[in-house]
Protein backbone atom coordinates (compact mmCIF):
# COMPACT_ATOMS: atom_id res chain seq x y z
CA UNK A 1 93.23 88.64 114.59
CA UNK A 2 92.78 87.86 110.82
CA UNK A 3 92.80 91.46 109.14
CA UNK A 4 92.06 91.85 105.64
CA UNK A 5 94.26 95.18 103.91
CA UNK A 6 93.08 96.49 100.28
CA UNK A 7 94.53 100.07 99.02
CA UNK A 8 94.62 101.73 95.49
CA UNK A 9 97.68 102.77 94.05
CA UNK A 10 97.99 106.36 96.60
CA UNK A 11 97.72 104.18 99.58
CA UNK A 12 100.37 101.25 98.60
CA UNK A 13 103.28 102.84 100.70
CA UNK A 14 101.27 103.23 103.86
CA UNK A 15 99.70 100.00 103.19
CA UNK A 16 102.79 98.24 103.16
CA UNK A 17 103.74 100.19 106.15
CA UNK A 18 100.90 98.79 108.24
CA UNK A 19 101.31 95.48 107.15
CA UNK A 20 104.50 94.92 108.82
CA UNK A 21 102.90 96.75 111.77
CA UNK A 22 100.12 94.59 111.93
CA UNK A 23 102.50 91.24 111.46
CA UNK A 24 105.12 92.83 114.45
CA UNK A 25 101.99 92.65 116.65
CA UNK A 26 101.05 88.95 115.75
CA UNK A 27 98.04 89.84 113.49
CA UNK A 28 97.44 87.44 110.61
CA UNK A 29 97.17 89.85 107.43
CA UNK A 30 95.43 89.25 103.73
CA UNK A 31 96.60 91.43 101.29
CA UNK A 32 94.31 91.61 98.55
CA UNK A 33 96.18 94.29 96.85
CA UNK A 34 97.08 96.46 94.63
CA UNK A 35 100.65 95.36 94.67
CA UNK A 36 102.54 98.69 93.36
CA UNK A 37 102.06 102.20 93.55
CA UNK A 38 102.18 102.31 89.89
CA UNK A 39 99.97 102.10 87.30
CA UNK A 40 96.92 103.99 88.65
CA UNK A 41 94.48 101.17 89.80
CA UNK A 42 90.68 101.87 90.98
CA UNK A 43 89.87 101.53 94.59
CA UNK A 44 86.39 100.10 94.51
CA UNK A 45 88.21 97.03 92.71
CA UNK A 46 90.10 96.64 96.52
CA UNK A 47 87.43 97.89 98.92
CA UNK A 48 85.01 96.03 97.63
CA UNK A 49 87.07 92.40 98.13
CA UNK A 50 87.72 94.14 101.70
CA UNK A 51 84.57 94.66 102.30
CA UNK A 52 82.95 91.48 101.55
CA UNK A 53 85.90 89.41 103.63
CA UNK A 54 84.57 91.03 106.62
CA UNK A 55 81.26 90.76 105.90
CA UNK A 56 81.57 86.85 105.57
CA UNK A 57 83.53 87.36 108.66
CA UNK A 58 86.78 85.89 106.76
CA UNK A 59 88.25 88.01 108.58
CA UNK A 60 87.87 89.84 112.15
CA UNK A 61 88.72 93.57 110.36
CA UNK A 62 89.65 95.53 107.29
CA UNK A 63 91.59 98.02 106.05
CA UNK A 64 91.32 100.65 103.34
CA UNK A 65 93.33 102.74 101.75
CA UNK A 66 93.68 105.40 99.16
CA UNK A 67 94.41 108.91 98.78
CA UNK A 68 92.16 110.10 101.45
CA UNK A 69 90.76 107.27 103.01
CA UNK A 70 87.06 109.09 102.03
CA UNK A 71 86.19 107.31 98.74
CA UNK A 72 87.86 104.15 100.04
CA UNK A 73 85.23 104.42 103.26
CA UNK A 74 82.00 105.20 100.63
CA UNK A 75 82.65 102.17 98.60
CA UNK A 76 83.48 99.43 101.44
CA UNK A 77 80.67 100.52 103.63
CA UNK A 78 78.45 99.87 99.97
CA UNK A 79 78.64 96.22 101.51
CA UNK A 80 75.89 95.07 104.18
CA UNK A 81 77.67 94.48 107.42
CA UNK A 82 80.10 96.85 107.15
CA UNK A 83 81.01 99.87 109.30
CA UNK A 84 83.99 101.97 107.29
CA UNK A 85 85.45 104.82 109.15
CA UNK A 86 88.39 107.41 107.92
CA UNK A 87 90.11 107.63 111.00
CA UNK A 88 92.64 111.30 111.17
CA UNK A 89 93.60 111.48 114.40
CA UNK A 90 93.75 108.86 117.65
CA UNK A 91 90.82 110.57 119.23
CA UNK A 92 88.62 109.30 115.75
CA UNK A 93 90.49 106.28 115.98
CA UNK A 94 89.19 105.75 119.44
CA UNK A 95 85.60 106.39 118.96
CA UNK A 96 85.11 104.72 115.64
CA UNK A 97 85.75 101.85 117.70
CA UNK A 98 84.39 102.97 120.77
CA UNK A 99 81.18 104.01 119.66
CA UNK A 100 80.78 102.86 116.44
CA UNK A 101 82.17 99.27 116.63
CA UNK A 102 84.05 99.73 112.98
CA UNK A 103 85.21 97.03 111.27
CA UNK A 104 87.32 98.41 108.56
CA UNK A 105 89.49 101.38 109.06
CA UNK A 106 89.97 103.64 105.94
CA UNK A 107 92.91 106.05 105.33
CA UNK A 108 94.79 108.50 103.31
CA UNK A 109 97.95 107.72 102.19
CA UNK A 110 97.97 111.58 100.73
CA UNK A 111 96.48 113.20 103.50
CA UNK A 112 98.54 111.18 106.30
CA UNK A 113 102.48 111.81 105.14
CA UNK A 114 103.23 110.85 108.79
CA UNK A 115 103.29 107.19 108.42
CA UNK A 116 103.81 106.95 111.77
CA UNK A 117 101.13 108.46 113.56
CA UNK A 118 99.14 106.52 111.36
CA UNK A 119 100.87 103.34 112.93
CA UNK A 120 99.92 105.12 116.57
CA UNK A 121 95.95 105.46 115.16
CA UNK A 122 96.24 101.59 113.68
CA UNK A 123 97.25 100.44 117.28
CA UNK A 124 94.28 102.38 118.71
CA UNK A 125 91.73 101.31 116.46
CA UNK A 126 92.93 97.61 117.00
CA UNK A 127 93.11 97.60 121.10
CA UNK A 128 90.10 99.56 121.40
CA UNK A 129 86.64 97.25 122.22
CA UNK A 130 83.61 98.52 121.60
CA UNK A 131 81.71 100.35 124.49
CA UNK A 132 78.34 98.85 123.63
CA UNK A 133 75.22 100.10 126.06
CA UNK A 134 73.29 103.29 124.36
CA UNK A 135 75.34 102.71 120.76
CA UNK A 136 73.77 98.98 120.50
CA UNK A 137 70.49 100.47 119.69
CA UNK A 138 72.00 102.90 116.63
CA UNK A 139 73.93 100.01 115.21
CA UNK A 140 70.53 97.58 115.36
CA UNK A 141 69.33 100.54 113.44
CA UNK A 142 71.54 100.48 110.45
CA UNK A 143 71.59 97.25 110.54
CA UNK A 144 67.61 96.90 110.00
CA UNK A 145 67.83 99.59 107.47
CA UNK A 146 70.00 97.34 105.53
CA UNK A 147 67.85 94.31 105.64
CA UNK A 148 64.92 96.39 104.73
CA UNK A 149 66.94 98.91 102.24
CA UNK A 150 64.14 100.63 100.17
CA UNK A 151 64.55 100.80 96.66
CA UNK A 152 65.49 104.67 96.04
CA UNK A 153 66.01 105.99 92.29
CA UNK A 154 66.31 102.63 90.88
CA UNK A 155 68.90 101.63 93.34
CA UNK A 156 68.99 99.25 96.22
């Protein structure tokens, strides 16, 4: 699987944790960044690129990092076609998948100092398939919403 990995400068030592995770388990990875934990860097400027890879369907997944995985999640799932989820445990990592069919996976590199349960949660989120049946109908939902998006407060 082709998995597309984007963090900030809080999330560079988990991403580069995961990365050799993912490679060790014979997933192709682009890294599109940051490439240091220092200076500060936005995370919008690496979820969006995310984002949009899966999207295009570049790639099969994404991952997002930052310092708690929550603003990483807002601004990826800004981009149609995408279904962010901070994942905190294996039980969310499980049913993001499950019944959510996510396709990028957003974490805290400040909120998760155990790298490795995060690895643990990673291999969940990656072997899990989606369940389908009753949760097709809620993701044809969203995904009509953002076809037809309304324009709200000058926004789309």
């Amino acid at each position: 699987m082709r998995v597309a990995i984007g963090t900030d400068h809080a999330g560079f030592t988990l991403k580069e944790r995961l990365k050799r995770e993912l490679v060790a388990l014979g997933h192709e990875v682009v890294d599109l960044g940051t490439n240091a934990a220092e200076p500060p860097v936005d995370y919008p400027d690496y979820c969006f690129p995310v984002g949009e890879r899966v999207a295009r369907g570049d790639v099969e997944r994404g991952i997002v990092l930052g310092g708690s995985g929550i603003g990483e999640s807002i601004a990826a799932n800004k981009v149609d076609g995408v279904r962010a989820s901070v994942v905190t445990s294996a039980e969310t990592a499980r049913l993001t998948r499950l019944h959510n069919d996510s396709n990028v996976l957003a974490l805290g590199g400040r909120t998760n100092p155990d790298h490795e349960a995060v690895v643990d949660w990673l291999r969940i989120w990656l072997e899990t398939p989606f369940e389908g049946g009753r949760h097709v109908a809620r993701l044809q939902k969203i995904e009509a919403y953002e076809a037809n998006r309304p324009r709200i407060g000058g926004r789309a």
